[in-house]
N, C-alpha and C. Protein backbone atom coordinates (compact mmCIF):
# COMPACT_ATOMS: atom_id res chain seq x y z
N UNK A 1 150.37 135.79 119.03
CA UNK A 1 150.88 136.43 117.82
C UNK A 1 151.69 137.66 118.20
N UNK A 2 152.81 137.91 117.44
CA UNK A 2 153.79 139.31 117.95
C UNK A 2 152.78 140.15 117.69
N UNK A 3 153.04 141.14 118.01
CA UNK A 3 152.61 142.51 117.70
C UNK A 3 153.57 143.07 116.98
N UNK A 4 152.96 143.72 115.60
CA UNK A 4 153.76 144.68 115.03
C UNK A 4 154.36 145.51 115.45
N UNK A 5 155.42 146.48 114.60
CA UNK A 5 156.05 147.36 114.79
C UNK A 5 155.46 148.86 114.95
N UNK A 6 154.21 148.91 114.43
CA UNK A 6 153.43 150.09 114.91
C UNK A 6 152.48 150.05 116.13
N UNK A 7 152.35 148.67 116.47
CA UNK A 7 151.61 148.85 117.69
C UNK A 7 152.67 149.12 118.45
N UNK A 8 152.18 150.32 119.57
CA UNK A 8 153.51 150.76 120.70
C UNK A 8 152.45 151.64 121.50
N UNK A 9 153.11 152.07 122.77
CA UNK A 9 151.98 153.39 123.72
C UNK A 9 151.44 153.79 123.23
N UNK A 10 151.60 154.78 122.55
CA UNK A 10 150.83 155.72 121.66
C UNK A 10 150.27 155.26 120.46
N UNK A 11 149.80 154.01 120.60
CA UNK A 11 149.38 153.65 119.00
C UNK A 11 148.80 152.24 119.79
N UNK A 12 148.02 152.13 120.61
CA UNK A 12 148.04 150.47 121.57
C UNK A 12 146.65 150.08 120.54
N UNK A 13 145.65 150.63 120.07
CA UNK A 13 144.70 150.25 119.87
C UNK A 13 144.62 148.47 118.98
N UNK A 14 143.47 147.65 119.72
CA UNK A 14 144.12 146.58 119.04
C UNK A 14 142.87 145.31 119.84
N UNK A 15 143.14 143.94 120.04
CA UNK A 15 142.97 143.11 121.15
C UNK A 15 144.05 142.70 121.28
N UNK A 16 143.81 141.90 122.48
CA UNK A 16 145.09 141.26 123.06
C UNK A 16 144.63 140.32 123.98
N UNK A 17 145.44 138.81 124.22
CA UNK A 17 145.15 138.35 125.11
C UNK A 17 146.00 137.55 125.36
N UNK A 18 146.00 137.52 126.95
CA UNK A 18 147.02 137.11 127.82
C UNK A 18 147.44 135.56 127.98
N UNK A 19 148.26 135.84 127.70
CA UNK A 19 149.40 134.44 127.32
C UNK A 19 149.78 133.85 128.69
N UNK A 20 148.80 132.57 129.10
CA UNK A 20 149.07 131.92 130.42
C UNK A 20 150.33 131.21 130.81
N UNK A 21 151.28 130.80 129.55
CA UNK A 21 152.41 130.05 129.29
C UNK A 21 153.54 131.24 129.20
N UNK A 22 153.66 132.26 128.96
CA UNK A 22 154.81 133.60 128.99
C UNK A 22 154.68 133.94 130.23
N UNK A 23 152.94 134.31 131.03
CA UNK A 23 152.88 135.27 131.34
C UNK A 23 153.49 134.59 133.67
N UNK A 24 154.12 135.82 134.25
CA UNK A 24 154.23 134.85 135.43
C UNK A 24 153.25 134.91 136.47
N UNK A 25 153.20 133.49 137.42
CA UNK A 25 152.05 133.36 137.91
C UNK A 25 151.86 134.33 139.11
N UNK A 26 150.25 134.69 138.79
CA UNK A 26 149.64 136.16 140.00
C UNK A 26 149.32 135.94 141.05
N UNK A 27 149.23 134.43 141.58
CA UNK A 27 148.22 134.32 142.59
C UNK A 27 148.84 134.43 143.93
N UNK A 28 150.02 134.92 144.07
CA UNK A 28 150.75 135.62 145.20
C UNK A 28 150.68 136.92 145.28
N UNK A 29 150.30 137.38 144.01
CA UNK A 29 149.89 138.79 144.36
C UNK A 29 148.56 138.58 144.48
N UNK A 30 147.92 138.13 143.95
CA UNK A 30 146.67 138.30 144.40
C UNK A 30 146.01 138.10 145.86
N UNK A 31 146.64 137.31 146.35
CA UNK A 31 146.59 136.82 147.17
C UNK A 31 146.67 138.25 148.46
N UNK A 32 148.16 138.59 148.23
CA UNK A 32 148.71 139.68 148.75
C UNK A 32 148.01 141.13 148.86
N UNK A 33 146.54 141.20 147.74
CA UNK A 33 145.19 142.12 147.47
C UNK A 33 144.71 141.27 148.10
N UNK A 34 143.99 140.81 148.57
CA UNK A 34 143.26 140.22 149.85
C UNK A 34 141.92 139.13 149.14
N UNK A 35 142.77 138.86 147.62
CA UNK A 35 141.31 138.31 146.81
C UNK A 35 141.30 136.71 147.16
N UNK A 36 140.18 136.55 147.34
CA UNK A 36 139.64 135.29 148.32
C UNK A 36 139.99 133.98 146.94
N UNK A 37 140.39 132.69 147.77
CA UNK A 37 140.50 131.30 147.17
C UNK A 37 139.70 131.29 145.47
N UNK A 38 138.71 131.41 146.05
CA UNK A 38 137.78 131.13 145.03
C UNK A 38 137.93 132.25 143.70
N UNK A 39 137.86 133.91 143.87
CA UNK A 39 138.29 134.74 142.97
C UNK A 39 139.51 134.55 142.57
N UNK A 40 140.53 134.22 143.46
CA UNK A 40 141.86 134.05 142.40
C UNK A 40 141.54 132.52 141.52
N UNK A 41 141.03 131.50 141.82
CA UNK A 41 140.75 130.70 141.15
C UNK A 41 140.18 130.60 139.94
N UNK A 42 139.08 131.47 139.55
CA UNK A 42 138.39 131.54 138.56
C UNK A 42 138.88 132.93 137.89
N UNK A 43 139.89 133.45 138.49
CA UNK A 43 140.68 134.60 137.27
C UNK A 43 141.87 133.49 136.91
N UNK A 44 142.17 132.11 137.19
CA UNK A 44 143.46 131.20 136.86
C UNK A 44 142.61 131.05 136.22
N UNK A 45 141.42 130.27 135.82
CA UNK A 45 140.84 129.45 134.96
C UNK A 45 140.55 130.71 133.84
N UNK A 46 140.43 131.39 134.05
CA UNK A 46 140.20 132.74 133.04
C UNK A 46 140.85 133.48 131.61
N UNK A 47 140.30 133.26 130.80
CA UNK A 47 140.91 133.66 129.49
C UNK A 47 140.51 135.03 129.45
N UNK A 48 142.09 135.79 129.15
CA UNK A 48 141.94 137.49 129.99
C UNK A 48 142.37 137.80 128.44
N UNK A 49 141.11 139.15 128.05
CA UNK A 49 141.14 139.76 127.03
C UNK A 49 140.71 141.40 126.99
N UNK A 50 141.84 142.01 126.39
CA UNK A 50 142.22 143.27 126.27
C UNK A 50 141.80 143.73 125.24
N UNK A 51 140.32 144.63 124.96
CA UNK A 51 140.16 145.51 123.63
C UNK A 51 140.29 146.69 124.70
N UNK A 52 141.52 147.49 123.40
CA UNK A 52 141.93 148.82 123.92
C UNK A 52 141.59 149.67 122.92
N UNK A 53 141.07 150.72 123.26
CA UNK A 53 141.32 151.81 122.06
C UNK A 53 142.19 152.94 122.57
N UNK A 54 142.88 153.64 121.86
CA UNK A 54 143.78 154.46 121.97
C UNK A 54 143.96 156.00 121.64
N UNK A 55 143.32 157.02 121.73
CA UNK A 55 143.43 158.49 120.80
C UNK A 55 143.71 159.35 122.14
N UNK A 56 144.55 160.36 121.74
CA UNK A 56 144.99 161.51 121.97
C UNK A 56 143.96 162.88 121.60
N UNK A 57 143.64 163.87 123.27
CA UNK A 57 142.43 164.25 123.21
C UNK A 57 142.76 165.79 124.58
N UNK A 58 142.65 166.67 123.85
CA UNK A 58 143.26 167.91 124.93
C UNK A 58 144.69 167.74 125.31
N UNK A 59 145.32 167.29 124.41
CA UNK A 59 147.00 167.29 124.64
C UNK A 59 147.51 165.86 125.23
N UNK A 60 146.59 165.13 125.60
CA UNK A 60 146.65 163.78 126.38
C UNK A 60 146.65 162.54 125.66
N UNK A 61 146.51 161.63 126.33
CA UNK A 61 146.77 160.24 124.78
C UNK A 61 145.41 159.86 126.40
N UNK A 62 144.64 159.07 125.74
CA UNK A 62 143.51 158.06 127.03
C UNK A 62 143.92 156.78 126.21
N UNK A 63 143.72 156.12 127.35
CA UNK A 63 143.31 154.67 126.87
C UNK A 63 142.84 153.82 127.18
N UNK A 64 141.58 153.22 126.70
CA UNK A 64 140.19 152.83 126.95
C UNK A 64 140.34 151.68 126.80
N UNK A 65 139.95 150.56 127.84
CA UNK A 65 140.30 148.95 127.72
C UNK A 65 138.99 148.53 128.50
N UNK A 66 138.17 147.57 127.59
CA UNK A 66 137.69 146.72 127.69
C UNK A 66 138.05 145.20 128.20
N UNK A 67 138.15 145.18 129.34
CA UNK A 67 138.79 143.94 129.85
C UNK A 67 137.67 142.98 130.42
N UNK A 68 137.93 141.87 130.09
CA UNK A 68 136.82 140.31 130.13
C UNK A 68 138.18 139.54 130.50
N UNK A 69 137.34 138.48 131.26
CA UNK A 69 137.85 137.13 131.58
C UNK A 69 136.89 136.07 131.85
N UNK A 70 137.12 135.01 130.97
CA UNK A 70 135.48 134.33 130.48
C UNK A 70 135.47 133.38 131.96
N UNK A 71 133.74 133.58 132.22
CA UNK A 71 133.36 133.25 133.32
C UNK A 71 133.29 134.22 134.13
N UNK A 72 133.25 135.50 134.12
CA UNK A 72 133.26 136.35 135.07
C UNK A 72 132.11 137.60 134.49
N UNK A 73 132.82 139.13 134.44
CA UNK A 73 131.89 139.71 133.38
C UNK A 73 132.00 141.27 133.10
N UNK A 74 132.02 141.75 132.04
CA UNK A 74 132.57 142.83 131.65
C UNK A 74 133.01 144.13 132.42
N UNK A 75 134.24 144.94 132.43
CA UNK A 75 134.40 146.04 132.78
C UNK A 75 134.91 147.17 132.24
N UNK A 76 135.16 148.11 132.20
CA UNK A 76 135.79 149.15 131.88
C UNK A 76 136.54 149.78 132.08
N UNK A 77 137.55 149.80 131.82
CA UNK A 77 139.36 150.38 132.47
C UNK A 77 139.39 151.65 131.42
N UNK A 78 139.55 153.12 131.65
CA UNK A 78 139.58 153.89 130.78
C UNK A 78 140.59 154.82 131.91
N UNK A 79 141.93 155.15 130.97
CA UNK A 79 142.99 155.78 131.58
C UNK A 79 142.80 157.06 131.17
N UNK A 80 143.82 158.24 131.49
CA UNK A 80 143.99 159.64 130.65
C UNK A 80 145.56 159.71 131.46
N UNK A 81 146.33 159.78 130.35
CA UNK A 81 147.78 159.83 130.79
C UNK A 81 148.16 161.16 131.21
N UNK A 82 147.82 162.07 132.03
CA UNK A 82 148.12 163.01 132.49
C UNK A 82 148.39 163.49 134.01
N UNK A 83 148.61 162.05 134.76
CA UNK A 83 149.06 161.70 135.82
C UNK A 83 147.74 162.53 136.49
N UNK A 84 146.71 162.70 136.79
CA UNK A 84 145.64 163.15 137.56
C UNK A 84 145.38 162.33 138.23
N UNK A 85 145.15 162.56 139.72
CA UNK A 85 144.19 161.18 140.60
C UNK A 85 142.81 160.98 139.98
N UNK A 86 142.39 159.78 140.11
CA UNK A 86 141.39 159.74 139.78
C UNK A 86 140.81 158.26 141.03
N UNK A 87 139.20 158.38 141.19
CA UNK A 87 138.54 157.81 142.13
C UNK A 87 138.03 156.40 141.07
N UNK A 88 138.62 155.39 141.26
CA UNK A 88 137.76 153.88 140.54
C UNK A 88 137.41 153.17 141.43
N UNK A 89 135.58 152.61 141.13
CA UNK A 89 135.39 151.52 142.03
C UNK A 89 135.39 149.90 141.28
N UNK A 90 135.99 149.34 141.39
CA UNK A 90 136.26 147.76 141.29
C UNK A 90 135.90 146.69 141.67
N UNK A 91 134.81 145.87 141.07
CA UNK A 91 133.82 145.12 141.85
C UNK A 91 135.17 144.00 142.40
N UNK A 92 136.17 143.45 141.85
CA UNK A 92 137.16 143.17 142.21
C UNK A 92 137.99 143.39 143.07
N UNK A 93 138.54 144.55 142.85
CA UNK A 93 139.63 145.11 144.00
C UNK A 93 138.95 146.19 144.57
N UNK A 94 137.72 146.31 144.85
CA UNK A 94 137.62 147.43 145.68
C UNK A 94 138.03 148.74 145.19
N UNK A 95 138.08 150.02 146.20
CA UNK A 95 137.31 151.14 145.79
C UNK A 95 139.14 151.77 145.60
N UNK A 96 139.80 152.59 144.49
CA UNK A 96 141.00 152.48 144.21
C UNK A 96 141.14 154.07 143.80
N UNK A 97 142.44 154.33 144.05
CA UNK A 97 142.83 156.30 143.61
C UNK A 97 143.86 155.79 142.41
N UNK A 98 143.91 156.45 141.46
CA UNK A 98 144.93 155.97 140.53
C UNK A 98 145.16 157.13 139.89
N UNK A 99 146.60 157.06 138.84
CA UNK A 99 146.76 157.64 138.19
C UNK A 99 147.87 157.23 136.97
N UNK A 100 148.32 157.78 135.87
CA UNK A 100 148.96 157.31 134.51
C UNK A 100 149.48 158.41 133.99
N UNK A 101 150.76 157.93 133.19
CA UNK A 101 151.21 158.89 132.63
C UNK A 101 152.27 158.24 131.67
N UNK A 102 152.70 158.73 130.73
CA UNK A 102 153.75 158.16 129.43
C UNK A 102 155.41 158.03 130.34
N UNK A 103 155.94 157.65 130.00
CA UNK A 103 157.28 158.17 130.07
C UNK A 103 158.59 157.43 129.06
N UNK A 104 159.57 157.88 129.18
CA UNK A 104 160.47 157.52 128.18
C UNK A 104 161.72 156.79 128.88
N UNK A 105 162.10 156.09 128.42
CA UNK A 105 163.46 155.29 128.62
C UNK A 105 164.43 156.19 129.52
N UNK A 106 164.90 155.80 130.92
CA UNK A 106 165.81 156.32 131.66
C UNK A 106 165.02 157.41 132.52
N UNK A 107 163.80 157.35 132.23
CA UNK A 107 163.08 158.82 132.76
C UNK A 107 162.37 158.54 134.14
N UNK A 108 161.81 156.78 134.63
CA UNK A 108 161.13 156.59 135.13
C UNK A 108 161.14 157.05 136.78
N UNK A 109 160.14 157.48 137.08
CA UNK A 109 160.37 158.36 138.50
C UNK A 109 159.11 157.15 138.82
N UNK A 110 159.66 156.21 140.08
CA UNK A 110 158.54 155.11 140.69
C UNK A 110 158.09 156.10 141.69
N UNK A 111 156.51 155.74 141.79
CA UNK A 111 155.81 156.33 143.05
C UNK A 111 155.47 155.26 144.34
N UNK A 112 155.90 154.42 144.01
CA UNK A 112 155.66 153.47 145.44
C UNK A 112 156.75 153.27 145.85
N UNK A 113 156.78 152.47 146.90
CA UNK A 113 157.67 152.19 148.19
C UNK A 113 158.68 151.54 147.35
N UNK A 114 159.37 151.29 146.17
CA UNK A 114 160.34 150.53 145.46
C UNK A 114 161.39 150.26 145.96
N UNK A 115 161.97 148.89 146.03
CA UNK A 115 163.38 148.73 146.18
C UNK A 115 164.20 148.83 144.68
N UNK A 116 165.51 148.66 144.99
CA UNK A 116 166.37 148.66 143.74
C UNK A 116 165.70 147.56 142.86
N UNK A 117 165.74 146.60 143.12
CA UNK A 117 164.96 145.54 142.86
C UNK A 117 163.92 145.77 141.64
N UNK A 118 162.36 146.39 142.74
CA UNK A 118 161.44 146.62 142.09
C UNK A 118 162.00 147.37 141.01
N UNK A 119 162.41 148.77 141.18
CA UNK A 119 162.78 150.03 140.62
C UNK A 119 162.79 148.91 139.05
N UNK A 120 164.56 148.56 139.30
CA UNK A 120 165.25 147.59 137.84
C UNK A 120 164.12 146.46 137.30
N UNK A 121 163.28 146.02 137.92
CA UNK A 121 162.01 145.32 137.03
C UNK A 121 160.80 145.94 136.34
N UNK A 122 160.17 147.20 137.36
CA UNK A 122 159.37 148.35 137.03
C UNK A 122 160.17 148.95 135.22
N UNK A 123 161.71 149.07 135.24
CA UNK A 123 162.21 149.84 134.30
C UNK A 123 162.50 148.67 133.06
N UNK A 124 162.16 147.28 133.33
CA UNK A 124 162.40 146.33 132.14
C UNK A 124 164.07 145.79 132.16
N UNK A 125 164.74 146.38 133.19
CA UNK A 125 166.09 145.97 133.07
C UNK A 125 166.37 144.37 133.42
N UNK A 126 165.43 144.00 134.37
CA UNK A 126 165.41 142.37 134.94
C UNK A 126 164.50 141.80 135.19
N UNK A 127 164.17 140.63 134.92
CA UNK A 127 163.04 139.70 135.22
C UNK A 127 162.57 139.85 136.81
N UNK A 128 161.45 138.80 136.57
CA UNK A 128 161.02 138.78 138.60
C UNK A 128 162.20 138.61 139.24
N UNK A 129 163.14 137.44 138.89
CA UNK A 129 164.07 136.79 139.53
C UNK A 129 164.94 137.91 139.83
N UNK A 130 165.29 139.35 139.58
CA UNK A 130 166.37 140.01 139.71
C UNK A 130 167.81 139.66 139.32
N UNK A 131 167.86 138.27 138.31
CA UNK A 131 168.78 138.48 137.88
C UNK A 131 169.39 138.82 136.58
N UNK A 132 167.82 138.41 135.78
CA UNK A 132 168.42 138.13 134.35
C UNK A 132 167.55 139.58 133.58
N UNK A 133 168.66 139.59 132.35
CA UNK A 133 168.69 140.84 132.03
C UNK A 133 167.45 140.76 131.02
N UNK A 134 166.78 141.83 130.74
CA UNK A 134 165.47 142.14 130.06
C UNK A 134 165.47 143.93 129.74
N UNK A 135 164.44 144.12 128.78
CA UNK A 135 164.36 145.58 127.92
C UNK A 135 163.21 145.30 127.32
N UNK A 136 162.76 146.59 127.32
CA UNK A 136 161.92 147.33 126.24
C UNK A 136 162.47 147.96 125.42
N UNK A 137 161.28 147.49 124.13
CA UNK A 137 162.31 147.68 122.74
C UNK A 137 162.03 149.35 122.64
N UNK A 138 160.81 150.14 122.98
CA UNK A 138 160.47 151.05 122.30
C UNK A 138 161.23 152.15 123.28
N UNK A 139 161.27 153.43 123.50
CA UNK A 139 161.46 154.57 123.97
C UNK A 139 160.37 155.21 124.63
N UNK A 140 159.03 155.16 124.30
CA UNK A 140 158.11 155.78 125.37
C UNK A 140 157.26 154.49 126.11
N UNK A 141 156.70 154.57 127.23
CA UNK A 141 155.73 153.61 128.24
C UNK A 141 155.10 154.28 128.75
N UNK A 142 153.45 153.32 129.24
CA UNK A 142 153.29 154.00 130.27
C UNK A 142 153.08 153.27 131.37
N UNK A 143 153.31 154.46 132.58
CA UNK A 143 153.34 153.93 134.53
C UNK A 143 151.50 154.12 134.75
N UNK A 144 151.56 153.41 135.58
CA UNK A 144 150.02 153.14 136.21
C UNK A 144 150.41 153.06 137.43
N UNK A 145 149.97 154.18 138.58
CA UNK A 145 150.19 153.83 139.80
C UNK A 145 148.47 153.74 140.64
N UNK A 146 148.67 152.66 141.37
CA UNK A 146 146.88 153.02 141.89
C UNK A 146 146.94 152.57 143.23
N UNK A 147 146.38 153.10 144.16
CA UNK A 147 146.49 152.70 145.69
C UNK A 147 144.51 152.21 146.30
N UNK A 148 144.96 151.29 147.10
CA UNK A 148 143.44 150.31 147.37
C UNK A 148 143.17 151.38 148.79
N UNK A 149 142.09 152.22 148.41
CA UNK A 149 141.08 152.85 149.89
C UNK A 149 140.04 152.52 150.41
N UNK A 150 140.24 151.08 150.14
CA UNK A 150 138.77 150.45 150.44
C UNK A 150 138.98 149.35 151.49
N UNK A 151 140.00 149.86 152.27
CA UNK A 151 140.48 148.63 153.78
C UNK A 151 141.73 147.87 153.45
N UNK A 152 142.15 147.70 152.17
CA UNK A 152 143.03 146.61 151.43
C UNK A 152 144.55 147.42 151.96
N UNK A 153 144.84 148.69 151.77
CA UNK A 153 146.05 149.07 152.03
C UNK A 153 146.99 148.30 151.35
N UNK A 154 146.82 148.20 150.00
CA UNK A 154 147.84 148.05 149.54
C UNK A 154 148.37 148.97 148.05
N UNK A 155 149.56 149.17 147.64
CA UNK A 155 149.69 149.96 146.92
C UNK A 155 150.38 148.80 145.39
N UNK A 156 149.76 149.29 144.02
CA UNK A 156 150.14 148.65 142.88
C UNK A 156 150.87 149.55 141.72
N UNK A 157 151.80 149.67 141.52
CA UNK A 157 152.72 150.15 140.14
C UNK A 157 152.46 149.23 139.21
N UNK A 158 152.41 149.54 137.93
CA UNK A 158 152.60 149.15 136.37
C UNK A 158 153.55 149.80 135.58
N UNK A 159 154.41 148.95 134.82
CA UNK A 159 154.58 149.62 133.19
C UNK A 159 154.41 148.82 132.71
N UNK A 160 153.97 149.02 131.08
CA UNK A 160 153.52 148.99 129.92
C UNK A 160 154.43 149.06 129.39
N UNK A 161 154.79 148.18 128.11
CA UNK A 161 155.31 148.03 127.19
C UNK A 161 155.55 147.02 126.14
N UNK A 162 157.12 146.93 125.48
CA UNK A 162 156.83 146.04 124.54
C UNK A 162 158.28 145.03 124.57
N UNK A 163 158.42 143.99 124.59
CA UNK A 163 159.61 143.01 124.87
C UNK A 163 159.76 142.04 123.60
N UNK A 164 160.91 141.70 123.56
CA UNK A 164 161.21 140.39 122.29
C UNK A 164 161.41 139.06 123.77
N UNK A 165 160.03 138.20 123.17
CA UNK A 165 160.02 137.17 124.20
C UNK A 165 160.10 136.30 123.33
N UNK A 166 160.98 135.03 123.32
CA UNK A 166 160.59 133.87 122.47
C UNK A 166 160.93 134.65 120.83
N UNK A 167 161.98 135.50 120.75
CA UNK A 167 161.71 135.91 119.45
C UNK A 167 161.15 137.06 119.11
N UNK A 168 159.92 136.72 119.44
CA UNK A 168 158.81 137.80 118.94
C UNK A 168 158.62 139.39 119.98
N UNK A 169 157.95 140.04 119.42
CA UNK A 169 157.83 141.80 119.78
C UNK A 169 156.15 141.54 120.37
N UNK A 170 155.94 141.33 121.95
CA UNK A 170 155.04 141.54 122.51
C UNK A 170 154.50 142.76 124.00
N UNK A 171 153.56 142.47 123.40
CA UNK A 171 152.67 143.96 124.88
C UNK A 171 153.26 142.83 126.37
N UNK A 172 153.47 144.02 127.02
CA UNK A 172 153.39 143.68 128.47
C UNK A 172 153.23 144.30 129.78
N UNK A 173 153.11 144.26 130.71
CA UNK A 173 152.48 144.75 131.50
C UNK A 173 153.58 144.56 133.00
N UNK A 174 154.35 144.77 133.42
CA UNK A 174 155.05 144.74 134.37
C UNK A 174 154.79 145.24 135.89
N UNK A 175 154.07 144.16 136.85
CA UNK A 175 153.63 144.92 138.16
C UNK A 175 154.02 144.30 139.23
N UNK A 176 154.14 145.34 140.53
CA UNK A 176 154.57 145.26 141.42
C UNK A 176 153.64 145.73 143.00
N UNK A 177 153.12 144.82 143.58
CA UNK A 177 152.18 145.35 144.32
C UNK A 177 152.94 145.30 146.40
N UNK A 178 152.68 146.34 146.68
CA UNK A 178 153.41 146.33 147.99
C UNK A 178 152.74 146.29 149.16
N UNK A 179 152.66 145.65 150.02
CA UNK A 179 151.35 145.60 151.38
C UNK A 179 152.03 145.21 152.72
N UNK A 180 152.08 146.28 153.66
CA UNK A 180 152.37 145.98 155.09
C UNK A 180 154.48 145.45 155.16
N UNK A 181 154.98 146.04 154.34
CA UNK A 181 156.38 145.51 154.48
C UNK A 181 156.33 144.38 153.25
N UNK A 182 155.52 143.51 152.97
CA UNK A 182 155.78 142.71 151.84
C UNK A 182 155.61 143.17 150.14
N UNK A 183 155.54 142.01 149.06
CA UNK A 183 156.30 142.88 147.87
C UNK A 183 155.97 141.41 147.35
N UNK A 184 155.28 141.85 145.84
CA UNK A 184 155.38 140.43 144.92
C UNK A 184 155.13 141.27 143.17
N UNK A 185 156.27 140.36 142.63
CA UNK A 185 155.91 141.16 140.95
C UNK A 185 155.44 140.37 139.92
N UNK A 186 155.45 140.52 138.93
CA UNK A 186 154.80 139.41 137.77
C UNK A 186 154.96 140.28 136.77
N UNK A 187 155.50 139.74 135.49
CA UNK A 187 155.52 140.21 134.25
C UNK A 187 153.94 139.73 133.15
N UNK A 188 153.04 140.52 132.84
CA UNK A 188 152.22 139.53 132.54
C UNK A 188 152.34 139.89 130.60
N UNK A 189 152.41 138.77 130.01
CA UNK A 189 152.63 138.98 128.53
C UNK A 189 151.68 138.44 127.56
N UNK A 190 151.18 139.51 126.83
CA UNK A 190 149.91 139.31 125.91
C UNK A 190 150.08 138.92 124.31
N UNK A 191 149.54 137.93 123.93
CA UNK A 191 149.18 138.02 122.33
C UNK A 191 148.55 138.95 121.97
N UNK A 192 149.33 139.73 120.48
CA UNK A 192 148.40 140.54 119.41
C UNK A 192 147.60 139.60 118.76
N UNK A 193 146.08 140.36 118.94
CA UNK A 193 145.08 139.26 117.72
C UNK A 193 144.87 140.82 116.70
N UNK A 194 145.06 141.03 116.42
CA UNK A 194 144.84 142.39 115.67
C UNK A 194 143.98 143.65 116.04
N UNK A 195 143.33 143.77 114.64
CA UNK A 195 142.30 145.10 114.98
C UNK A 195 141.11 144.70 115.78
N UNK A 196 140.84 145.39 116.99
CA UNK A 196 139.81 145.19 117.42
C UNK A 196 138.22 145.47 116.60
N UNK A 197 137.45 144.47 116.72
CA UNK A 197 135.95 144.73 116.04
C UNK A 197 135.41 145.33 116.38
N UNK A 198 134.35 146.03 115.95
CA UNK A 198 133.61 147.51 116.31
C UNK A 198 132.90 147.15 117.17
N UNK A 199 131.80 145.45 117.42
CA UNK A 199 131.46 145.22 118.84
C UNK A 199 132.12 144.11 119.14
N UNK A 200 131.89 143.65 120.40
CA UNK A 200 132.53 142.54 120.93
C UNK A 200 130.85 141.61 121.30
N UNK A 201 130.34 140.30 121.09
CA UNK A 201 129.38 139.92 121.91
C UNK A 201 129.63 139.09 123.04
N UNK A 202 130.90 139.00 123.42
CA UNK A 202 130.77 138.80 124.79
C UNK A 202 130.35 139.48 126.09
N UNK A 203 128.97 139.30 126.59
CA UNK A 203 128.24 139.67 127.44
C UNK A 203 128.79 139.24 128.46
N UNK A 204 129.25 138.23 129.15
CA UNK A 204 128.86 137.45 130.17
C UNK A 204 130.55 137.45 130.86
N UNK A 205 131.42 138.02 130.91
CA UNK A 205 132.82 137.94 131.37
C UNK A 205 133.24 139.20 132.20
N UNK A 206 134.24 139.36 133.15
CA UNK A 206 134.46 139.86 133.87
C UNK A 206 136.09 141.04 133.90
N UNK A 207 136.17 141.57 134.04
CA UNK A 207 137.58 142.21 134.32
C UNK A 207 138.07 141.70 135.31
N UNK A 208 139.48 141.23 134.77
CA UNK A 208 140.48 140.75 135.98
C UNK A 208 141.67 141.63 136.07
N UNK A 209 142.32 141.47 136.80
CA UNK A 209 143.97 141.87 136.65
C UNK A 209 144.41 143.63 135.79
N UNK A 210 143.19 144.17 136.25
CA UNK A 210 143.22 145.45 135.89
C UNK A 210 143.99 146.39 136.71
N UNK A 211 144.04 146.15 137.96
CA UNK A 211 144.59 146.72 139.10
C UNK A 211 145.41 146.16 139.83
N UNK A 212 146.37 145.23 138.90
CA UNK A 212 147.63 144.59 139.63
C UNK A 212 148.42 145.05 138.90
């Protein structure tokens, strides 16, 4: 389902879930994070779902995501866009330094090893392929940069935002992960299901693709 015109950065609160047919395939990056046959397998078989909440708090916007992927089992992704390092451990990817912050159209300053390439896909200007042209509709995003200190050595960029795919005005997630001289990206693109419910009873699912 699109996402409305008020869902945007600063307003993400919502669910969402990831569209296996839009979204492009990870398992070269994953791969490229050092995640074994079997874990990238059962995050493919995985129906990946995003409850986010969203508020602005000491001058900052956070944003708190509940991420599941059925068959696996719950985690907690909670940002604060004020570009601070911060220490996450990831039963997934291992033990990770990260940090987030908003930014606006033309503004984007990449913190990893980027080629022109990455840079123009990181900014929404071109697909994986580097050739074909692509945008974000809105004016503010946000970057997610997070680096693996847990033996993995590899480093992951994100932006966030919002694209007309097929028509429609959807969330997306644009990443680029870099390891030892190599480089793999993926656009990953989510359905709006609306307002998120006050609980969720899925117990039994896992966070995936939080840190790609």
């Amino acid at each position: 389902m699109a996402a409305p015109p008020e869902i945007t950065c600063t307003n993400l609160s919502g669910k969402f879930i990831m569209s296996k047919s839009l979204s492009d395939d990870v398992d070269a990056m994953l791969t490229l994070q050092g995640l074994s046959w079997f874990t990238r397998k059962a995050i493919s078989l995985a129906t990946v779902v995003l409850t986010v909440k969203e508020y602005k708090e000491d001058s900052f916007y956070h944003i708190d995501i509940t991420s599941v992927a059925s068959g696996l089992s719950t985690t907690q992704e909670n940002r604060t866009l004020d570009w601070q390092l911060r220490d996450h451990a990831d039963r997934i990817f291992g033990k990770v330094q990260g940090r987030s912050r908003l930014w606006q159209t033309g503004s984007l300053v990449i913190e990893g090893p980027a080629s022109e390439e990455d840079a123009a896909f990181l900014r929404a200007e071109k697909l994986k392929d580097g050739q074909t042209d692509s945008k974000f509709l809105d004016d503010e995003h946000v970057q997610s940069w997070v680096k693996n200190v847990d033996g993995g050595d590899w480093i992951a960029e994100q932006t966030w935002g919002f694209e007309e795919i097929k028509g429609e005005r959807r969330y997306t997630r644009r990443v680029v992960v870099w390891k030892g001289g190599k480089v793999q990206r993926a656009r990953l693109v989510y359905d709006y299901q609306g307002k998120a419910e006050a609980a969720d009873d899925d117990d039994d699912v896992d966070e995936a693709l939080a840190y790609e």
